[in-house]
Protein backbone atom coordinates (compact mmCIF):
# COMPACT_ATOMS: atom_id res chain seq x y z
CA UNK A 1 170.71 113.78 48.48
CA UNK A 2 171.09 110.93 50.89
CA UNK A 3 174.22 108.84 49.99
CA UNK A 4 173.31 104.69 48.61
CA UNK A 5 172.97 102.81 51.85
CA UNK A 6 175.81 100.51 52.63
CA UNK A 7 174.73 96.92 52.36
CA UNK A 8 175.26 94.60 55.87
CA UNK A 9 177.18 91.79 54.16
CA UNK A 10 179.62 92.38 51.27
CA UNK A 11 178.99 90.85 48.08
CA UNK A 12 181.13 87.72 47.75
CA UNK A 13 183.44 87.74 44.65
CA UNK A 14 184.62 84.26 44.81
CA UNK A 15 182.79 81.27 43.63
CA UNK A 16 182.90 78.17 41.63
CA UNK A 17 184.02 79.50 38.70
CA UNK A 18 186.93 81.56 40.38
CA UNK A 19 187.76 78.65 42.28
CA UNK A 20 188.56 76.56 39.05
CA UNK A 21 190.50 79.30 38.01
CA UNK A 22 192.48 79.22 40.82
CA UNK A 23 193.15 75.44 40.94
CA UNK A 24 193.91 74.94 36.74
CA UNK A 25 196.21 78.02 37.38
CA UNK A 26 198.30 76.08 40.02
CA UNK A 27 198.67 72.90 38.23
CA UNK A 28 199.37 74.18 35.27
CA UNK A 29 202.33 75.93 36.53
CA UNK A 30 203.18 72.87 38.35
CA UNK A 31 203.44 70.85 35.17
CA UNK A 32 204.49 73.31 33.52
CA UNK A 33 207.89 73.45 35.47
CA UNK A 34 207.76 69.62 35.91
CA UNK A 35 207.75 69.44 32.39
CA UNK A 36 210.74 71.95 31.83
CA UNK A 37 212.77 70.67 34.28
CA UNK A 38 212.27 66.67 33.22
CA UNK A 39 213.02 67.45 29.97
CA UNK A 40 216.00 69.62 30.79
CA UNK A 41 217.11 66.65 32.64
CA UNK A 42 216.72 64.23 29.84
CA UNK A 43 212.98 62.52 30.92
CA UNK A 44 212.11 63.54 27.47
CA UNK A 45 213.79 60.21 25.62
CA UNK A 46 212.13 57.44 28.31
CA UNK A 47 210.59 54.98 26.32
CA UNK A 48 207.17 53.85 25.36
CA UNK A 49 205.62 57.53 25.39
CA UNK A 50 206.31 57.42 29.89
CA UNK A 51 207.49 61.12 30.27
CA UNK A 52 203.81 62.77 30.90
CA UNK A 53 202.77 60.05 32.90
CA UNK A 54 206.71 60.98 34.74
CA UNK A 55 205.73 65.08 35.07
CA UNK A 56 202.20 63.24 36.78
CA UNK A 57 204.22 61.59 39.28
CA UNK A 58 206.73 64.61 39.78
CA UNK A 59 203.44 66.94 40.38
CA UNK A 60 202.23 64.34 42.76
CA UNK A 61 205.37 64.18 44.81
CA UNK A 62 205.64 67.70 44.66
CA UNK A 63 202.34 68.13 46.68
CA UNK A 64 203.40 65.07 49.56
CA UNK A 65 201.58 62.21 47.60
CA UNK A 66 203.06 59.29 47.51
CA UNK A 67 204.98 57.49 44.65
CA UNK A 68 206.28 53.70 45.22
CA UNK A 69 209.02 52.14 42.45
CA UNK A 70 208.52 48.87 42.29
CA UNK A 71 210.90 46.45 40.47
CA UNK A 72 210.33 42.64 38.45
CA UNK A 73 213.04 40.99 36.70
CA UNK A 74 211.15 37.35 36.51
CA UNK A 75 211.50 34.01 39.30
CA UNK A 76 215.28 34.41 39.37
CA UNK A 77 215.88 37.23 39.71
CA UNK A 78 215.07 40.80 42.53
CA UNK A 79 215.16 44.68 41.80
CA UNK A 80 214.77 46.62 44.84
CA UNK A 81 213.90 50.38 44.37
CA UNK A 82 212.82 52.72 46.43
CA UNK A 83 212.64 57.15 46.09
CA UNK A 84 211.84 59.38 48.63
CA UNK A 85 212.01 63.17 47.19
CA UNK A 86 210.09 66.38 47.21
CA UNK A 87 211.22 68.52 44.14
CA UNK A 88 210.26 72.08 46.17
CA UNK A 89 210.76 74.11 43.01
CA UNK A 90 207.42 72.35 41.69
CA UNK A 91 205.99 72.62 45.29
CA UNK A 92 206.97 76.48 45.51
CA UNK A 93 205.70 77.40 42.10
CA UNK A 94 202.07 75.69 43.32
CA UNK A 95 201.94 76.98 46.49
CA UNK A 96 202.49 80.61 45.25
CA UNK A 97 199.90 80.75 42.56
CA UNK A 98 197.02 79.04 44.84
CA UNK A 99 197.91 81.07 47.67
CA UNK A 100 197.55 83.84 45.64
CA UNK A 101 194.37 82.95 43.76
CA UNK A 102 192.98 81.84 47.41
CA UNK A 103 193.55 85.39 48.59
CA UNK A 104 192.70 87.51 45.52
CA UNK A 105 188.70 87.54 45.76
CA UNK A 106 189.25 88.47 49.65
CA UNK A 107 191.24 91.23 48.68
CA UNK A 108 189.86 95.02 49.73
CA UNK A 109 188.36 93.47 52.97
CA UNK A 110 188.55 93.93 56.33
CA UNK A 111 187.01 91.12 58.19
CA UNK A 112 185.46 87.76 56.68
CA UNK A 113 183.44 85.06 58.61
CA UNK A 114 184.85 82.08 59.52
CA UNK A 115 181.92 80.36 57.53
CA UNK A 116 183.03 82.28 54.94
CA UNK A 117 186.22 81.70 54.68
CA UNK A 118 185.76 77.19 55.02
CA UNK A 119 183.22 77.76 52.42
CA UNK A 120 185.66 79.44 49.62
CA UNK A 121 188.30 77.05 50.66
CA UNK A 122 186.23 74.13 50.59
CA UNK A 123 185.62 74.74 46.60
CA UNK A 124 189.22 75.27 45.87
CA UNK A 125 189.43 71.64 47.68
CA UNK A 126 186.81 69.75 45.59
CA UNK A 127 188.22 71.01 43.02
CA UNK A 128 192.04 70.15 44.26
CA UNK A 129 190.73 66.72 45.01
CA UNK A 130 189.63 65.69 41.61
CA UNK A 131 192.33 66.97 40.17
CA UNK A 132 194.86 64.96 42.84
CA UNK A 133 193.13 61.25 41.40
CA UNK A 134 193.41 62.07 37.85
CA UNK A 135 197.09 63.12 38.43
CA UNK A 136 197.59 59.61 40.67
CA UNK A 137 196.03 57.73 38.45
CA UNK A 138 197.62 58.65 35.37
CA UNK A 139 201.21 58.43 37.62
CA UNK A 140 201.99 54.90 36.63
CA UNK A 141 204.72 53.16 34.38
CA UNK A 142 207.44 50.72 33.90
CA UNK A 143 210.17 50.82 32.51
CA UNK A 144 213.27 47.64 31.03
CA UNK A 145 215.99 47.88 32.32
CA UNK A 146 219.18 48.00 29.93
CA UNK A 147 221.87 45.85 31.60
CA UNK A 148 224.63 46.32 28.67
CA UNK A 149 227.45 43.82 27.86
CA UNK A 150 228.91 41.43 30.16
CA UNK A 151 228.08 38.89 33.05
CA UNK A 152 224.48 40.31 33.58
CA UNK A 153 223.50 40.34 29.99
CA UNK A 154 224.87 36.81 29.40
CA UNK A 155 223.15 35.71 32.39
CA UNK A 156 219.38 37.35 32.26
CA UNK A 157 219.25 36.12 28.44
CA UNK A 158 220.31 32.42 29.51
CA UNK A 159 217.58 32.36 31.52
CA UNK A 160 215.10 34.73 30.25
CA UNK A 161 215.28 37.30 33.14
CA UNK A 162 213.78 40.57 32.23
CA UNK A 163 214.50 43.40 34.87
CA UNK A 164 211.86 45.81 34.75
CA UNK A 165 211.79 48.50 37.00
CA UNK A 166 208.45 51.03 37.36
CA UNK A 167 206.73 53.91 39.12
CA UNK A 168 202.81 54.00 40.88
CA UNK A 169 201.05 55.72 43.29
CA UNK A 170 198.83 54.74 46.39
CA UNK A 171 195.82 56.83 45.71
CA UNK A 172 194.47 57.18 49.03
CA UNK A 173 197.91 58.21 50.65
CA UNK A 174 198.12 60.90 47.66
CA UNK A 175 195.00 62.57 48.18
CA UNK A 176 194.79 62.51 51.96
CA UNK A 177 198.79 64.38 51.97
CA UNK A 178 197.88 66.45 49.03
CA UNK A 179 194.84 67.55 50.85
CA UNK A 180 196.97 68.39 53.85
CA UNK A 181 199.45 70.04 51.40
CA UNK A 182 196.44 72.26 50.22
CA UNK A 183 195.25 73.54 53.93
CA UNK A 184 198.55 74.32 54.60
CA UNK A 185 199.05 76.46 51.63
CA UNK A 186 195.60 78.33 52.29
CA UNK A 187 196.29 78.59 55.77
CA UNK A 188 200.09 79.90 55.32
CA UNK A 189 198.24 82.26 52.80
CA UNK A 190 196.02 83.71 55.56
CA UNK A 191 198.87 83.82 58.02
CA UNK A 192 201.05 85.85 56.04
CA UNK A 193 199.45 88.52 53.58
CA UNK A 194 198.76 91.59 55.56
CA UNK A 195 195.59 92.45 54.22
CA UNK A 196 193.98 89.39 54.02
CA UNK A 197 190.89 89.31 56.38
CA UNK A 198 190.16 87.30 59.03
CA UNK A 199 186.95 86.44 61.62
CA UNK A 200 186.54 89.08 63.88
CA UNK A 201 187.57 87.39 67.08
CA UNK A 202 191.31 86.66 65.32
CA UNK A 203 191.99 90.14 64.95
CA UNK A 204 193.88 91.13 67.87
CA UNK A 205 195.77 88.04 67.73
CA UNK A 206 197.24 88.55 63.77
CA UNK A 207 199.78 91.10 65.90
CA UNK A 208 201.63 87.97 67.15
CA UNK A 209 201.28 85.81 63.87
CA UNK A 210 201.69 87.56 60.82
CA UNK A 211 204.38 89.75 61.25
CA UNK A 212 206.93 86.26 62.14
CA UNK A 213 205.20 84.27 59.38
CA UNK A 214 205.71 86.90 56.68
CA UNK A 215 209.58 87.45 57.85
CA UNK A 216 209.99 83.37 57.41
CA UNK A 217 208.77 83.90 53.45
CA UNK A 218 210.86 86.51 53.04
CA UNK A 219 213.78 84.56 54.48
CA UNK A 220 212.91 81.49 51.95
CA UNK A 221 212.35 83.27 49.35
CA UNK A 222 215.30 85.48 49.61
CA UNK A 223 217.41 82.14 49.63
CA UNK A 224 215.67 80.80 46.44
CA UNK A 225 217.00 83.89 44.61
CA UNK A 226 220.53 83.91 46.27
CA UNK A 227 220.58 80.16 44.89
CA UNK A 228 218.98 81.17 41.45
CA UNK A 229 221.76 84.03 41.00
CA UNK A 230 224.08 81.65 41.97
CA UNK A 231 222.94 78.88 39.77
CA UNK A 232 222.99 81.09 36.83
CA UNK A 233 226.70 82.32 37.61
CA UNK A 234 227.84 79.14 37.95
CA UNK A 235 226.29 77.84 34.79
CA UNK A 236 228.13 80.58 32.73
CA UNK A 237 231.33 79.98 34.64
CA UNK A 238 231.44 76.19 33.81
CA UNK A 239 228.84 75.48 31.54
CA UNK A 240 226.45 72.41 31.25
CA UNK A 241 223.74 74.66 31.33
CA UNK A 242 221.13 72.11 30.69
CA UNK A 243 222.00 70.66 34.08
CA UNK A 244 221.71 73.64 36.00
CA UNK A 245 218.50 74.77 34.24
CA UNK A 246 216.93 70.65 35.30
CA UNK A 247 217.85 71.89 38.96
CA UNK A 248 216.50 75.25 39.00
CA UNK A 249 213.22 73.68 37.87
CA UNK A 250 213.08 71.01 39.98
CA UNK A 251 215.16 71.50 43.20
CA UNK A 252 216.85 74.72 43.30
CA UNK A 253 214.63 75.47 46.90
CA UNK A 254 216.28 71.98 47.90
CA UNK A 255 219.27 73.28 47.90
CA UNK A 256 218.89 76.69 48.71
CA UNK A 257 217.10 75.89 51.91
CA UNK A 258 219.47 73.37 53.30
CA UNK A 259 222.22 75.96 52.80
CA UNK A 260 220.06 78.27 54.92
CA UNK A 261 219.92 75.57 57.43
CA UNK A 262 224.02 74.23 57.20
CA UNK A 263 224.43 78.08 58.06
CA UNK A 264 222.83 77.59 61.16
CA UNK A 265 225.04 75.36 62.47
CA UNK A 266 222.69 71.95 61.55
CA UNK A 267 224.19 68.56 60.29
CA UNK A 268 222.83 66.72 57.66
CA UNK A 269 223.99 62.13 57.16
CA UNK A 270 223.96 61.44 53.86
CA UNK A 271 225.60 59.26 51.49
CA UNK A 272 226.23 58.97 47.29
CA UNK A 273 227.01 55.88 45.64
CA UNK A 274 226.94 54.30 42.40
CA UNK A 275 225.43 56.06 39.37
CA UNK A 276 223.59 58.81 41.27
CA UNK A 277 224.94 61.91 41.77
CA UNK A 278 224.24 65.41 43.47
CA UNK A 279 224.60 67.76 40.59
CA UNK A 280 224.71 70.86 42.32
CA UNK A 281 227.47 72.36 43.88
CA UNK A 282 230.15 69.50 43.24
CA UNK A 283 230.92 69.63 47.02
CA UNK A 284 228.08 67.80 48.26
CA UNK A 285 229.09 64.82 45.66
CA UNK A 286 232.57 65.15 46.89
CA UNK A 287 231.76 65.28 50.54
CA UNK A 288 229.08 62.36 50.37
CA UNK A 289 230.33 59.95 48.19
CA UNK A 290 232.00 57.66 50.62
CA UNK A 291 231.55 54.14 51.97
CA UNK A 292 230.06 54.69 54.72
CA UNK A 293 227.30 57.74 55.99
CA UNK A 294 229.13 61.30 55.88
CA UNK A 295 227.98 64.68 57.77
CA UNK A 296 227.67 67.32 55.72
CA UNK A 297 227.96 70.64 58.47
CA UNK A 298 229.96 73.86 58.09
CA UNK A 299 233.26 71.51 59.08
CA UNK A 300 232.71 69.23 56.18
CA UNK A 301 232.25 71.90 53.37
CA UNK A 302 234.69 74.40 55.20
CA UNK A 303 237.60 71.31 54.79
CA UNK A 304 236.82 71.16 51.42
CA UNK A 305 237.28 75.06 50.62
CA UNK A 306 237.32 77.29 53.48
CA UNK A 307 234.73 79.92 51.69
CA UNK A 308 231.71 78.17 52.64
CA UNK A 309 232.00 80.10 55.81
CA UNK A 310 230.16 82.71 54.27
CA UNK A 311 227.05 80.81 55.02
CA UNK A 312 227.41 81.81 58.53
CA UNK A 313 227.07 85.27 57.30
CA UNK A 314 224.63 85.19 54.82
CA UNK A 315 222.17 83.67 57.79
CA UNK A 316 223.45 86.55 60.22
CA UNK A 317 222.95 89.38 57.54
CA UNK A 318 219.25 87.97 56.42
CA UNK A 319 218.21 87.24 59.68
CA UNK A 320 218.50 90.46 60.90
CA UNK A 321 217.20 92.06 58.38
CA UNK A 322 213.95 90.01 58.72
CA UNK A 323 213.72 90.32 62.13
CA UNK A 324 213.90 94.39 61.65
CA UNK A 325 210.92 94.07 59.56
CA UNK A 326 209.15 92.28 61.37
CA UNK A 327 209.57 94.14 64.39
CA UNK A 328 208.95 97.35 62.00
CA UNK A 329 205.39 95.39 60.68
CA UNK A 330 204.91 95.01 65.09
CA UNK A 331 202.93 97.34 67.15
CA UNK A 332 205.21 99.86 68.66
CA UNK A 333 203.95 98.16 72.48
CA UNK A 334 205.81 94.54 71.93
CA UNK A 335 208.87 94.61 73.40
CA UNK A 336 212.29 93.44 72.04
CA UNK A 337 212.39 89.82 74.01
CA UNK A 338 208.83 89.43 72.13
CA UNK A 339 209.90 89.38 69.35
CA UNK A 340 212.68 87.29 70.08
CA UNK A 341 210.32 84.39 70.78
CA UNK A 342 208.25 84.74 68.39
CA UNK A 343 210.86 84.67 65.84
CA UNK A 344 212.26 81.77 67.71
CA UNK A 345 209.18 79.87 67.65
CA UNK A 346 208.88 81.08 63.94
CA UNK A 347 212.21 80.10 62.96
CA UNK A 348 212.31 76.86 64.74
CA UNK A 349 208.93 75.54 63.18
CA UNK A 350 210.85 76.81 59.34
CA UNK A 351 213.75 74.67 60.29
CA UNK A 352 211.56 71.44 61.13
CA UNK A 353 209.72 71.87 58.04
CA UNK A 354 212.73 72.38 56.10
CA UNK A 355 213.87 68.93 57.51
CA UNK A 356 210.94 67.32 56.96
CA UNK A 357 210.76 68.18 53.63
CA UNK A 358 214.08 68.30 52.10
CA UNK A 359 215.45 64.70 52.98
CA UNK A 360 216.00 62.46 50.19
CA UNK A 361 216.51 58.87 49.75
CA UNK A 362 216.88 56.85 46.24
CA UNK A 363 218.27 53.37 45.85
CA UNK A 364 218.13 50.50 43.71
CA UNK A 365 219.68 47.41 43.42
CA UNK A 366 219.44 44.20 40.60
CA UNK A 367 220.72 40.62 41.98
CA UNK A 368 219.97 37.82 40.12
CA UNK A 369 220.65 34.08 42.43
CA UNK A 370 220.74 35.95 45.60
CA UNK A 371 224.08 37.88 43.91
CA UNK A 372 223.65 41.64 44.31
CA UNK A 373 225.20 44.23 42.07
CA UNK A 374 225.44 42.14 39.18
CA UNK A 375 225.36 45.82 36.92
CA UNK A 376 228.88 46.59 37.23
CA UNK A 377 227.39 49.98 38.50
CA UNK A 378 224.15 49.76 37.96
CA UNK A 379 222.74 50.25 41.46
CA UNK A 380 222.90 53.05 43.71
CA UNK A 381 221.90 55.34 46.76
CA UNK A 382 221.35 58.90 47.66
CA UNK A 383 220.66 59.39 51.38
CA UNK A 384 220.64 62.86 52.77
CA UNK A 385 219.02 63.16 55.77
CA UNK A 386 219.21 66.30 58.89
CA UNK A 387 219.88 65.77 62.66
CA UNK A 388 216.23 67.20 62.94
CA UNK A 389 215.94 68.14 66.72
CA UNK A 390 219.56 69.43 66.71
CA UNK A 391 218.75 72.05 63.23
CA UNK A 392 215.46 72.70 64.67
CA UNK A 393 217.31 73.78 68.03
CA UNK A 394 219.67 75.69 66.45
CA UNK A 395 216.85 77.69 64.75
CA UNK A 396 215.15 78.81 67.71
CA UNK A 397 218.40 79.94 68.94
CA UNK A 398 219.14 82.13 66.44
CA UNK A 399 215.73 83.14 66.41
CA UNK A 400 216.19 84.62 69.91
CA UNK A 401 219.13 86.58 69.15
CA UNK A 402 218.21 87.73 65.84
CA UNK A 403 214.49 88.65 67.05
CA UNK A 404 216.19 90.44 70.33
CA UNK A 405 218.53 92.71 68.51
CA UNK A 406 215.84 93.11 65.54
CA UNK A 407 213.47 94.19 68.00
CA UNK A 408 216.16 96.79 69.32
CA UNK A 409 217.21 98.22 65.96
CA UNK A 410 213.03 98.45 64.94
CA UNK A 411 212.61 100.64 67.90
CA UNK A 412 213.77 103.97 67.47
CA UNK A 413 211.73 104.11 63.84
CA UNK A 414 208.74 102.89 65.75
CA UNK A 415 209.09 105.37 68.57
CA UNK A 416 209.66 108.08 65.75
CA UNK A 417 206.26 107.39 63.74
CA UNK A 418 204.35 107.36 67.31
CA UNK A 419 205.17 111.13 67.63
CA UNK A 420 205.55 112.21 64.28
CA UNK A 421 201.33 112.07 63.98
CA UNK A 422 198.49 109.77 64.91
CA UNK A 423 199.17 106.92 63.57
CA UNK A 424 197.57 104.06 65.23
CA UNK A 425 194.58 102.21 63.48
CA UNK A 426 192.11 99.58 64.38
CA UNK A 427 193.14 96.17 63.92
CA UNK A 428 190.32 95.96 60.78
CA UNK A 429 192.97 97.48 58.59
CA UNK A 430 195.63 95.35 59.51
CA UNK A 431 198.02 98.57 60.45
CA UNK A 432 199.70 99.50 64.10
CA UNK A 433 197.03 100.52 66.41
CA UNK A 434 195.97 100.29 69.93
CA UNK A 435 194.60 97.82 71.74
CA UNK A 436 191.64 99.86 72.12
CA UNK A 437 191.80 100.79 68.54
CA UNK A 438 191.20 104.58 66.99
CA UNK A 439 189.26 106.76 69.20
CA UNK A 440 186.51 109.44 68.26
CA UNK A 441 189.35 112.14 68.19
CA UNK A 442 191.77 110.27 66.15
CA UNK A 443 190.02 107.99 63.77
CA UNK A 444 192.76 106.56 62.04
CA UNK A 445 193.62 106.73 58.23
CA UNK A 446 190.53 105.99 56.11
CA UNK A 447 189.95 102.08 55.27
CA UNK A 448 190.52 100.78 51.63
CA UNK A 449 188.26 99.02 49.76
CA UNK A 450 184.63 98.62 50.46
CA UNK A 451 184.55 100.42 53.63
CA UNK A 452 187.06 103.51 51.83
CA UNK A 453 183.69 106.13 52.55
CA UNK A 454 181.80 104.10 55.47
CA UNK A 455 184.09 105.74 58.38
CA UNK A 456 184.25 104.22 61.92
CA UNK A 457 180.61 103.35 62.51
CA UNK A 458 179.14 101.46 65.04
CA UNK A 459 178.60 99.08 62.36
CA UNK A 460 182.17 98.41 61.71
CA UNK A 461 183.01 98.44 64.80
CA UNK A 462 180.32 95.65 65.98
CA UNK A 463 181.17 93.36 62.70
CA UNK A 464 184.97 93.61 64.01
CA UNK A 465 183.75 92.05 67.24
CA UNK A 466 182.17 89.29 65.57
């Protein structure tokens, strides 16, 4: 009996409706941990029913759109406002459920089409797109301001000043970054899951890609769940648990990743005053809240309690042990000072987009007849921003190093599965192999998925060319 014949295309399993699946999925998490972490934070008692259309602007910032706060306190009288903030635990949570709904219909293949591949992304973007103007549309409020007792009460009732103070979006600035914020996802996505497929002509060149770009998720992620562990200690040390859960849900990868980065050696400017506050770890408040701009490096927090050298360490210990991987996920041929630059390229592009992403600004500010600060305390400003090209230096430094010696500790395991058995594979599975990939005599390990059965054919072979 002659076996079924194998079909020349596979059967897509992705289409519309998988691709609403995958974008509901994603922004329902997102608001989902907006919502938690507003709430834990207090949004929940904001006036006039504002805190949904607050988790809408927190999902939009989340994803790079932009949100503009915009004061009006009458002909007298000036509030100036401004907030510039990415809460990362929202963007994190996102990112990870659309990359993985992106990648789960392509699972169990070897190659895809580049056709292919724009066409299922372009759905999940429609999709994305529609869902990015509801969200920045529905992102607007204001808000009165309570002044209290005193000078500025007297004053805004004598001559019926009302500070407001309020929240919008530009639409067109929204979706065109939350687009952007969407290819990168999908792209990162492709970059970094080892089995995801990818047009025949990219093949050989995943060797140089994916194993770096995996290690640098690893290396974030590992730092989200050092800072969750040590969120959660700290919460049952001192309490105020509500706080602690607000910044878990809304910037615990803030945090966490600017440690990573204050390890490195980097220096972050920044600045607290007035009713704003850093509420996680009390250092950073402590070390920032002074009249003019502070640096917060490894000489600030190390003056302020000498065991924040252990962030030196941390980096040392995690980068190594990434850069072991990745030379382990490596064909045996690249050599150790290859893998130091590509973990210095890798490293250095993590730092700049840690940078990029993680600086925050907040102010406002009532006067009322050109007099400023008439809240006794009422205005304020956060402003914590890196010495980019100095952190993203640093990073490509250590990348060297760490990929160098990485490479040299990866090596004798490599050089130990090359002679235990024939273990090189064609570049369809994603595995070790050759340049030249498996030969008639050694054919590799059998392929998963669709072609588990079809063997080395010509016709696998000619559909990796393409």
């Amino acid at each position: 009996m002659s076996p079924p014949p194998v079909s020349a295309r596979p059967v897509a399993r992705h289409g519309w409706a998988r691709a609403v699946s995958t974008v509901l999925t994603g922004v329902a998490v997102m608001v989902l941990v907006a919502a938690l972490g507003l709430w834990a934070a207090g949004a929940a008692d904001l006036p006039d029913g504002a805190f949904p259309r607050v988790v809408a602007a927190t999902v939009v910032a989340a994803v790079g759109g932009s949100v503009e706060l915009a004061g009006n306190a009458g002909a007298l009288a000036e509030s100036r406002a401004g907030l510039t903030v990415v809460p990362l635990s929202v963007t994190l949570a996102g990112a990870l459920l659309i990359g993985a709904g992106f990648l789960r219909p392509l699972r169990h293949r070897a190659v895809a089409s580049a056709r292919e591949l724009a066409g299922w992304a372009a759905r999940i973007a429609v999709l994305w797109l529609l869902v990015l103007i509801g969200l920045a549309l529905v992102a607007r409020q204001t808000f009165a301001v309570d002044v209290g007792n005193g000078i500025l009460s007297d004053l805004t009732g004598l001559f019926d000043v009302s500070p407001r103070v309020g929240f919008t979006t530009d639409v067109p600035l929204t979706v065109l970054f939350g687009l952007l914020w969407l290819a990168g996802v999908l792209v990162l996505a492709l970059l970094v899951a080892r089995g995801a497929p990818l047009p025949g002509r990219l093949l050989r060149r995943q060797e140089s890609v994916r194993p770096a770009a995996h290690a640098m998720v690893v290396l974030l992620l590992a730092y989200v769940v050092i800072g969750l562990v040590t969120a959660l200690i700290t919460a049952a040390v001192r309490g105020n648990a509500r706080a602690v859960f607000a910044l878990i849900l809304l910037g615990l990868p803030n945090l966490a990743w600017l440690s990573l980065t204050v390890g490195l050696g980097a220096t972050w400017n920044g600045r607290v005053d007035g009713p704003f506050g850093l509420p996680l770890p009390h250092v950073l408040d402590a070390i920032l809240r002074t009249p003019d701009v502070s640096e917060l490096n490894l000489r600030t927090l190390t003056a302020y309690d000498g065991r924040w050298w252990w962030l030196v360490v941390v980096d040392a210990v995690l980068l190594l042990a990434v850069a072991v991987r990745m030379a382990a996920r490596s064909p045996a041929r690249v050599r150790p000072w290859q893998h130091a630059v590509q973990l210095a390229v890798a490293l250095a592009l993590t730092v700049l987009m840690i940078g990029l992403l993680g600086r925050v600004s907040a102010h406002y500010g009532l006067s009322l007849l050109g007099i400023g600060d008439l809240g006794g305390g009422l205005s304020g400003e956060v402003l914590l921003t890196p010495q980019l090209w100095q952190a993203v230096g640093l990073g490509a430094l250590w990348g060297l190093v760490a990929g160098f010696l990485g490479g040299l500790l990866a090596r004798p395991a490599l050089r130990r599965g090359d002679m235990s058995g024939p273990r090189n594979s064609s570049p369809l599975n994603g595995r070790r192999g050759s340049p030249a990939g498996p030969s008639a005599e050694d054919p590799g390990p059998p392929s998963s998925g669709w072609l588990r059965g079809v063997g080395r054919g010509p016709w696998v072979r000619r559909c990796a060319r393409r």
